[in-house]
Protein backbone atom coordinates (compact mmCIF):
# COMPACT_ATOMS: atom_id res chain seq x y z
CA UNK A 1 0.00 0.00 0.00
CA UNK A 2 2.63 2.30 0.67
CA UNK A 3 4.45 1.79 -2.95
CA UNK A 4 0.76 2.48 -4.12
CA UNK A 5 0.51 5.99 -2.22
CA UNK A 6 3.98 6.88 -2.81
CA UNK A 7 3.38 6.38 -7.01
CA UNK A 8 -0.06 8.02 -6.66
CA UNK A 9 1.43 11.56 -4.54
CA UNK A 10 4.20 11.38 -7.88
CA UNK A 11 7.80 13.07 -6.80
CA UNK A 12 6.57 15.50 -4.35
CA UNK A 13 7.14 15.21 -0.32
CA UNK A 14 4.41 14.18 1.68
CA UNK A 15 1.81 16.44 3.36
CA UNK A 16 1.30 15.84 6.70
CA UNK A 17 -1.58 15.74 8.88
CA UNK A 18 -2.52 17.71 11.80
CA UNK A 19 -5.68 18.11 13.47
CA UNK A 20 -7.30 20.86 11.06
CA UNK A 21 -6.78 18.54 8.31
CA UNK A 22 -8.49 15.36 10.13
CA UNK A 23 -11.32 17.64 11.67
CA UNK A 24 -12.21 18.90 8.07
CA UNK A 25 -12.12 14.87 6.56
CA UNK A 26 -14.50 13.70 8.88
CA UNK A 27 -16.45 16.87 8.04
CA UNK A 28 -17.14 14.94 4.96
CA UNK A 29 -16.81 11.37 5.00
CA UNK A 30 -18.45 10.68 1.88
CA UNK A 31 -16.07 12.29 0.03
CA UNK A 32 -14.02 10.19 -1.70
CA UNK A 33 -11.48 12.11 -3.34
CA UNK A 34 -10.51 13.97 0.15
CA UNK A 35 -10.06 10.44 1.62
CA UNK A 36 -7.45 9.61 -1.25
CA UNK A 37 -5.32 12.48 -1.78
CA UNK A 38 -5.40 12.83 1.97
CA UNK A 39 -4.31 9.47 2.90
CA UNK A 40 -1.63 9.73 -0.09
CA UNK A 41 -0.12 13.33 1.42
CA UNK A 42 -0.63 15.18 -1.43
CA UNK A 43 -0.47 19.26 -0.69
CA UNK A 44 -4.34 19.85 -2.01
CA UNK A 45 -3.30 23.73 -2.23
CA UNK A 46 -0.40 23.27 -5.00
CA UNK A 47 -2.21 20.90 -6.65
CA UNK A 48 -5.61 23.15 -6.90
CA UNK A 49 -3.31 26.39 -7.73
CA UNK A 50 -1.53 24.03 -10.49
CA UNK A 51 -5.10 23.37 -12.00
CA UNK A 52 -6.20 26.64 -12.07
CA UNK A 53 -8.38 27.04 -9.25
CA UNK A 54 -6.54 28.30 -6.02
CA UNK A 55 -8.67 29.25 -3.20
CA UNK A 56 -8.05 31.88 -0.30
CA UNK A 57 -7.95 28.78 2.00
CA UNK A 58 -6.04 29.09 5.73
CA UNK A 59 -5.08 31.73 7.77
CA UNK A 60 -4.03 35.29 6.72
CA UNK A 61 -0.40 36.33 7.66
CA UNK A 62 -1.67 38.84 9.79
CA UNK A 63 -2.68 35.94 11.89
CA UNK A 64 -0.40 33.80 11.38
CA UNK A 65 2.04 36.46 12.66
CA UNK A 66 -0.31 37.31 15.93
CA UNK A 67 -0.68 33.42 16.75
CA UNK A 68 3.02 33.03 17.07
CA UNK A 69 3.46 36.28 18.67
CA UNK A 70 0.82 35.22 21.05
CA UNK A 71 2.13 31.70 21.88
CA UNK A 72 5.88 32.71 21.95
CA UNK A 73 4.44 35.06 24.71
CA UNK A 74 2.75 32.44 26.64
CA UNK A 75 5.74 29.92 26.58
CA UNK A 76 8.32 32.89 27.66
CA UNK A 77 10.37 32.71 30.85
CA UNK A 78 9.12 28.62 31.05
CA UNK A 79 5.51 29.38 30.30
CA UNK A 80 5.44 31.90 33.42
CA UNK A 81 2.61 33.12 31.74
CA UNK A 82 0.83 30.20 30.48
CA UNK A 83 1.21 28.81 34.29
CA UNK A 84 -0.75 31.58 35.21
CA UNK A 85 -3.16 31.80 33.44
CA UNK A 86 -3.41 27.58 34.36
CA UNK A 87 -3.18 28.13 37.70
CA UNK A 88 -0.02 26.00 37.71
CA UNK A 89 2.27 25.85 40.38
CA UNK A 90 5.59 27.65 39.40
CA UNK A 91 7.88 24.31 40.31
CA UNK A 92 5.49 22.67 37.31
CA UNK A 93 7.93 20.77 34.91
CA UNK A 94 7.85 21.83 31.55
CA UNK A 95 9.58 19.28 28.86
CA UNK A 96 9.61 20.16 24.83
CA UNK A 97 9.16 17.38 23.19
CA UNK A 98 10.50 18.96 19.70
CA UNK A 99 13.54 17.05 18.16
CA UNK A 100 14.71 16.55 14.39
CA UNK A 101 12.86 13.33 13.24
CA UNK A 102 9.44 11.90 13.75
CA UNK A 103 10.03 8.25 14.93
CA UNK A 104 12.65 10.10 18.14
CA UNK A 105 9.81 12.59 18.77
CA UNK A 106 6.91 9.89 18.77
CA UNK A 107 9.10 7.57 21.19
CA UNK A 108 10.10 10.54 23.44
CA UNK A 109 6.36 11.32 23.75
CA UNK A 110 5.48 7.95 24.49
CA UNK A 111 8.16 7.89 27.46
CA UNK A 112 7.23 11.08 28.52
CA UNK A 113 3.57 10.67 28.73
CA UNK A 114 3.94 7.58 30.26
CA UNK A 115 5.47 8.76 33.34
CA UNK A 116 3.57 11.89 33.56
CA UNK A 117 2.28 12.92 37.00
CA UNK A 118 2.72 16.76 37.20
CA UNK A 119 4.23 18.58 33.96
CA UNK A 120 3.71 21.15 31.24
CA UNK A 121 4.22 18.90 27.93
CA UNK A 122 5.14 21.00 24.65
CA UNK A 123 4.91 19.63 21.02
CA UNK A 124 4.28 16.10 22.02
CA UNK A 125 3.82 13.89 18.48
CA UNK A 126 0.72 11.53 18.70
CA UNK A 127 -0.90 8.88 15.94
CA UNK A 128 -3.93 8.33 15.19
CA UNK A 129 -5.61 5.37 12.94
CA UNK A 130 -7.59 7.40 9.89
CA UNK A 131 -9.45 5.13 7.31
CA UNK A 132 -6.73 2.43 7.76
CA UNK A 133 -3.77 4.72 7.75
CA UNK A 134 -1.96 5.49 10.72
CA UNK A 135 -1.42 9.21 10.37
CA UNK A 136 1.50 11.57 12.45
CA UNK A 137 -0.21 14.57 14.43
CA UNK A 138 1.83 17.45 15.28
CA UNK A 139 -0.17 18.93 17.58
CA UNK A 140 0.64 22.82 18.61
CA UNK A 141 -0.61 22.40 22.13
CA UNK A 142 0.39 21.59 25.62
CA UNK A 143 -0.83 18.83 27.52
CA UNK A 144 -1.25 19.54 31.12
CA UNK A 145 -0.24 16.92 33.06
CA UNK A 146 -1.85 17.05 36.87
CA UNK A 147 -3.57 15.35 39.86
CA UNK A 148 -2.61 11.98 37.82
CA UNK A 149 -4.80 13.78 34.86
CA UNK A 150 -4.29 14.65 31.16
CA UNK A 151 -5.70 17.98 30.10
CA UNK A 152 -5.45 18.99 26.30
CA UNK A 153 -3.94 23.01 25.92
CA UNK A 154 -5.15 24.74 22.95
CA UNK A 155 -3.23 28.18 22.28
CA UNK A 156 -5.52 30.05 19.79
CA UNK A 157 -5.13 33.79 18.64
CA UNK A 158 -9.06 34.53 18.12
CA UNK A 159 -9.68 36.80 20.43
CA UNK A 160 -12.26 36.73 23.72
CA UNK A 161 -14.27 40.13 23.78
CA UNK A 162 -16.03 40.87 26.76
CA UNK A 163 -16.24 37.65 27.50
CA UNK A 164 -17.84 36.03 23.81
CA UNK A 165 -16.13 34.34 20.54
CA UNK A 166 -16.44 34.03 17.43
CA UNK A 167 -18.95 30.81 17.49
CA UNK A 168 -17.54 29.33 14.57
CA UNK A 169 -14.14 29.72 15.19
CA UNK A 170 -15.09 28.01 18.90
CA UNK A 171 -16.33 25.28 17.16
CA UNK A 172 -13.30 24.28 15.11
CA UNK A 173 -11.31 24.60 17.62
CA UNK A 174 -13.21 22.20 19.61
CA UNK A 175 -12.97 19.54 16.69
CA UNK A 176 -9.49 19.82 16.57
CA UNK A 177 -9.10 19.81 20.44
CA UNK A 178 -11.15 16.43 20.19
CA UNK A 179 -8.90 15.23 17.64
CA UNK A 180 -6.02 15.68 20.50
CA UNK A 181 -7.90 14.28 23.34
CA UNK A 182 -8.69 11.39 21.01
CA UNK A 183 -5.33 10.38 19.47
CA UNK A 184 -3.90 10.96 23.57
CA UNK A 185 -6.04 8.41 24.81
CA UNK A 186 -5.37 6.05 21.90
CA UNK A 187 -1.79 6.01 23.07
CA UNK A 188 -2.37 5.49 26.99
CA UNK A 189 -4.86 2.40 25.76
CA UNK A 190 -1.59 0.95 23.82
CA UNK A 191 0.41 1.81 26.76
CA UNK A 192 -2.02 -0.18 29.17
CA UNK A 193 -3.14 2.77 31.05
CA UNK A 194 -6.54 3.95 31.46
CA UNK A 195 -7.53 6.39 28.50
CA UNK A 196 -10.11 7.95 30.19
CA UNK A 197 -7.21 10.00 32.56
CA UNK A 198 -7.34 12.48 29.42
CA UNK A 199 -9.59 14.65 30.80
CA UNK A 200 -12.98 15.45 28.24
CA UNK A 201 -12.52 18.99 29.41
CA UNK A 202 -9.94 20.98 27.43
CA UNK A 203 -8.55 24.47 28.06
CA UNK A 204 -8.51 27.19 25.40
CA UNK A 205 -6.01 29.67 25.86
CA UNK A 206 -7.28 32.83 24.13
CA UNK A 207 -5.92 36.82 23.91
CA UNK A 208 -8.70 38.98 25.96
CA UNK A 209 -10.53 41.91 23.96
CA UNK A 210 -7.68 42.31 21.12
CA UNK A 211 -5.31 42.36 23.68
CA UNK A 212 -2.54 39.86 24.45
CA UNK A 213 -3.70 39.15 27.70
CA UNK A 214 -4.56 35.85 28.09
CA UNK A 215 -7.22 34.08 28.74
CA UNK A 216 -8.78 30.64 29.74
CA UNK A 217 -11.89 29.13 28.80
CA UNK A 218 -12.72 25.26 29.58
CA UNK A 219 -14.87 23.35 26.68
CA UNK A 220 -16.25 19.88 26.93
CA UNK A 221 -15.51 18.05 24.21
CA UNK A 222 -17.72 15.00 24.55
CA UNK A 223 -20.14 15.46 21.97
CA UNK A 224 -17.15 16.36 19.18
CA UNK A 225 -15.34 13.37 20.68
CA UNK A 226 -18.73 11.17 19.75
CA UNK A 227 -18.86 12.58 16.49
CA UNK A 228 -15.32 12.37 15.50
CA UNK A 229 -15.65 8.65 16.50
CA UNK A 230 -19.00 8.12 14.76
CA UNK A 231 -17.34 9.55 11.33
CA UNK A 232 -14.01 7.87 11.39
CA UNK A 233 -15.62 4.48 11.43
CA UNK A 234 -17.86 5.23 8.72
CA UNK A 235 -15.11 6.73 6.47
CA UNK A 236 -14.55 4.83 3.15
CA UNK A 237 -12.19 2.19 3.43
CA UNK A 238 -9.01 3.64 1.57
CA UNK A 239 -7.35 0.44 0.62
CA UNK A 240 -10.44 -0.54 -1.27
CA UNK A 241 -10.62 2.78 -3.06
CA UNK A 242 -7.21 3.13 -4.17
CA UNK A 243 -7.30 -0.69 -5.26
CA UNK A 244 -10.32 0.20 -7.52
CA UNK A 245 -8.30 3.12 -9.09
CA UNK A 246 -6.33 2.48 -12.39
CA UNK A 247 -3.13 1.57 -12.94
CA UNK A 248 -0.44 4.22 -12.76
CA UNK A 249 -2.41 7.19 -11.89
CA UNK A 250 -0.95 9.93 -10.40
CA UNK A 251 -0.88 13.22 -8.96
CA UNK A 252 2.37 14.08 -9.38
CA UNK A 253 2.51 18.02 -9.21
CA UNK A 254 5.53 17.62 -12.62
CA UNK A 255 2.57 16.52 -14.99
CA UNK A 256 0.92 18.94 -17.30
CA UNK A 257 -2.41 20.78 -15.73
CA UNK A 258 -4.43 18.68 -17.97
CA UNK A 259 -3.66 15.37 -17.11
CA UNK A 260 -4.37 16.27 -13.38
CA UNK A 261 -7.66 17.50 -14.31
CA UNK A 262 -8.43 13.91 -15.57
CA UNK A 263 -6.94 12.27 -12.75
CA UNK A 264 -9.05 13.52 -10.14
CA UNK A 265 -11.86 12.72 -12.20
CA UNK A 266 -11.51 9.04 -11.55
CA UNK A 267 -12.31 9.37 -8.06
CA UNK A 268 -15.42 11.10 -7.01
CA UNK A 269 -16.04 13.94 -4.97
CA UNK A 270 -19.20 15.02 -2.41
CA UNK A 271 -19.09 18.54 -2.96
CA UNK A 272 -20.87 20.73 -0.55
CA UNK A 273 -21.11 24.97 0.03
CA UNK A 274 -19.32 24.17 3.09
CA UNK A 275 -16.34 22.66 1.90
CA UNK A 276 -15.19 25.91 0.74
CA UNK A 277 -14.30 27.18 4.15
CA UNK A 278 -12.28 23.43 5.04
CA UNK A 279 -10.54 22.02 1.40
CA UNK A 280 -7.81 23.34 -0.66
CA UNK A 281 -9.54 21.44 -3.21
CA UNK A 282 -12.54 23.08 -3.12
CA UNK A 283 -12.70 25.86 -5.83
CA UNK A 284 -12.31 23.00 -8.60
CA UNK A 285 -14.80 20.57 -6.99
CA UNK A 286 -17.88 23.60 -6.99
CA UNK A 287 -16.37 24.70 -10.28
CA UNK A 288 -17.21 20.44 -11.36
CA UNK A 289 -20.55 20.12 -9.65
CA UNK A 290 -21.87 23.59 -11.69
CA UNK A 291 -25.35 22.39 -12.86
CA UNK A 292 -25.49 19.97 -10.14
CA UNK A 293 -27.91 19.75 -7.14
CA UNK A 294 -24.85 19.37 -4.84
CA UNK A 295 -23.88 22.97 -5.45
CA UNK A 296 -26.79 23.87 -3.76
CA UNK A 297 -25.79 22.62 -0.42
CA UNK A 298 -26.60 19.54 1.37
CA UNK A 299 -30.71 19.88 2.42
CA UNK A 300 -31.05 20.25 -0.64
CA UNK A 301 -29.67 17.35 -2.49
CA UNK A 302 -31.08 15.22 0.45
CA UNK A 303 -34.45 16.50 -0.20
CA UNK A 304 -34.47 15.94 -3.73
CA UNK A 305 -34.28 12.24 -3.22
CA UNK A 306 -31.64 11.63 -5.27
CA UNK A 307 -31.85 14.21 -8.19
CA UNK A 308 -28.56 15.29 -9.24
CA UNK A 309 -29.08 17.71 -12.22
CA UNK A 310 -30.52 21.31 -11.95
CA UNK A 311 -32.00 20.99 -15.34
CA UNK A 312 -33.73 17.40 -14.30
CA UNK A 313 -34.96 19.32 -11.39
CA UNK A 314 -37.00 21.75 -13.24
CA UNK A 315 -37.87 19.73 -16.51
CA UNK A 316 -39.79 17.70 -13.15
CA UNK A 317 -41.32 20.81 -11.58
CA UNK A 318 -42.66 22.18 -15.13
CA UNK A 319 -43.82 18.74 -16.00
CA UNK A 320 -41.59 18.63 -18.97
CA UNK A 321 -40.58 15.46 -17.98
CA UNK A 322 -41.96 12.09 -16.53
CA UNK A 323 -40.63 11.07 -13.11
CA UNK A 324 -39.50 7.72 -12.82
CA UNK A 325 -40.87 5.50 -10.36
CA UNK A 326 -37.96 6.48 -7.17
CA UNK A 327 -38.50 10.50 -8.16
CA UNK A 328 -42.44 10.53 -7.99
CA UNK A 329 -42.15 11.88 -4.29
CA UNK A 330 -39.95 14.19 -5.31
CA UNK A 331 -41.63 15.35 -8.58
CA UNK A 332 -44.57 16.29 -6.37
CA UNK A 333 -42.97 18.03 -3.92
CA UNK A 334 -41.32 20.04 -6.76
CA UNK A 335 -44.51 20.49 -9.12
CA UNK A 336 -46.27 21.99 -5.60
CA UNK A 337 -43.61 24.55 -5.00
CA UNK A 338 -43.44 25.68 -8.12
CA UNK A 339 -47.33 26.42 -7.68
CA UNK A 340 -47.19 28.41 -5.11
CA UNK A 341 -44.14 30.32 -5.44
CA UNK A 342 -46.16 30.99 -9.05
CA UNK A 343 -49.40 31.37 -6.56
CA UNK A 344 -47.55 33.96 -4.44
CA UNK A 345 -45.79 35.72 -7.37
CA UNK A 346 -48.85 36.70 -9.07
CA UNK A 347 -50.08 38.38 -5.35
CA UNK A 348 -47.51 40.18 -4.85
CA UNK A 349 -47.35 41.54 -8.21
CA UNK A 350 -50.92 41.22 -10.09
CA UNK A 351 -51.27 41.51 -13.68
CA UNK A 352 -52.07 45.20 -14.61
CA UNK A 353 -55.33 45.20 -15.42
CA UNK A 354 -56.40 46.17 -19.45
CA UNK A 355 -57.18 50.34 -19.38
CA UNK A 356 -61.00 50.74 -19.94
CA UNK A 357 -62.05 52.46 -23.08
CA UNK A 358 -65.08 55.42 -22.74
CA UNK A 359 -67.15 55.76 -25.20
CA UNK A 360 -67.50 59.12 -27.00
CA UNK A 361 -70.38 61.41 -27.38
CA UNK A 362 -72.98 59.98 -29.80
């Protein structure tokens, strides 16, 4: 299998995961194409600006800059700051688990987090099983080790303002924070331990009203953690979808624009208005599904039974064309809409009625 990915990424390096990229997969687990070029590493943004369709997907430098300002600040003096806004007590540990390759950080973490009774833990490098691959996480967090409990630290740059966030922003970073909490207790159950000492409660460190004084909220994370569960199993199998994929395809990043462009049409995509805030890939895919009842978002498509053309769609409503047996439901549901949008239209703007004509003096 891993010959298979390496021919299908081509000669570029591969793209690794972190918990951004995992949240926004199971986001979508129908989506087949995701599930390939994501298991196979391949950078999604150089491949979409290669094709022709880049996307202004990720953060801004602005805040990229703040974020690293922010955490740089927090971690200062041996997270003096970070400590207190924790709570910690001063003589707290703190161990970076950062070193130059990937199998001597994973072990290190391992050790470490093994032992852990009372420490600050910085960069530590955790696994996690995704659609049969076992994918490297390079989390940018702490974990809080205390009381004989795990505690997942998420630095974000969003800021707090008088005490409310940016819901959506909350929300990712809850995902990804379940990601963490999920791929931590994975490792104590190899190691024997208990999983559950990773606490569900994690701690978002935040900057307070544009400021950069911190600030720490705690989120529960159990009903992210059930869905993040719930969606990983159900992901496509990967094997079996790169086994049904022709020989010698590739996405190698050296081939001509063109030749891409019918490579990615071999393995389908589940395109959906939402993607465009959490794929690379997306621009192309809602540029693909124009004319398509996916572009329309997914209540839609769901309630249309099935219907994937916009033209099929209203050749039904008009009656222009017969429904076949599995659209009938659908074709009346569409035939009465179109009556009373028709119904209200004419209300709200009645015909003007004819001008009378007087009759002249006899």
């Amino acid at each position: 299998m891993e010959s298979r990915l390496d021919q299908l990424r081509g000669s570029g390096r591969a793209k690794r995961h972190n918990a951004r990229t995992i949240a926004a997969l199971t986001g979508n687990p129908g989506c087949n194409r995701r599930a390939v070029l994501d298991a196979a590493g391949i950078d999604k943004q150089r491949l979409a600006e290669h094709i022709g369709f880049p996307g202004s997907f990720g953060q801004s430098r602005f805040a990229l800059s703040r974020g690293n300002a922010f955490e740089a600040m927090l971690k200062a003096d041996d997270c003096a700051r970070l400590r207190e806004v924790l709570g910690a007590d001063a003589g707290l540990g703190y161990q970076d688990l950062a070193s130059d390759t990937l199998t001597d950080r994973h072990e290190q973490t391992v050790k470490t987090l093994a032992d852990a009774q009372s420490a600050l833990i910085d960069h530590p490098l955790l696994t996690l099983d995704v659609a049969g691959q076992t994918v490297y996480l390079e989390p940018d967090l702490i974990a809080y080790a205390h009381h004989g409990r795990l505690q997942v630290v998420e630095i974000k740059s969003f800021a707090i303002v008088d005490g409310q966030a940016d819901s959506a922003k909350v929300s990712a970073a809850a995902v990804q924070a379940a990601v963490y909490v999920l791929a931590l207790r994975d490792l104590l159950q190899r190691l024997g331990q208990d999983p559950s000492t990773v606490s569900h409660e994690v701690v978002l460190v935040c900057p307070a009203d544009f400021s950069f004084h911190p600030v720490a909220v705690v989120l529960d994370v159990r009903k992210q953690l059930s869905t993040l569960r719930r969606q990983l199993s159900r992901l496509a199998s990967v094997t079996d979808l790169i086994d049904a994929l022709p020989a010698g395809l590739s996405f190698d990043l050296a081939l001509d624009p063109d030749e891409l462009v019918t490579a990615l049409a071999h393995i389908e995509a589940r395109y959906a208005p939402e993607c465009l805030s959490a794929c690379e890939l997306s621009v192309y895919c809602r540029n693909e599904a124009l004319g398509g009842t996916a572009a329309l978002g997914r209540p839609v498509r769901e309630a249309l039974g099935g219907i994937s053309s916009v033209e099929e769609v209203l050749a039904l409503a008009e009656g222009r064309r017969e429904p076949a047996p599995e659209q009938a439901e659908a074709a009346a549901m569409l035939q009465a809409a179109l009556r009373l949008r028709n119904e209200a239209l004419a209300s709200a703007f009645p015909a003007p009625s004819a001008p009378s004509v007087s009759e002249g003096p006899s």
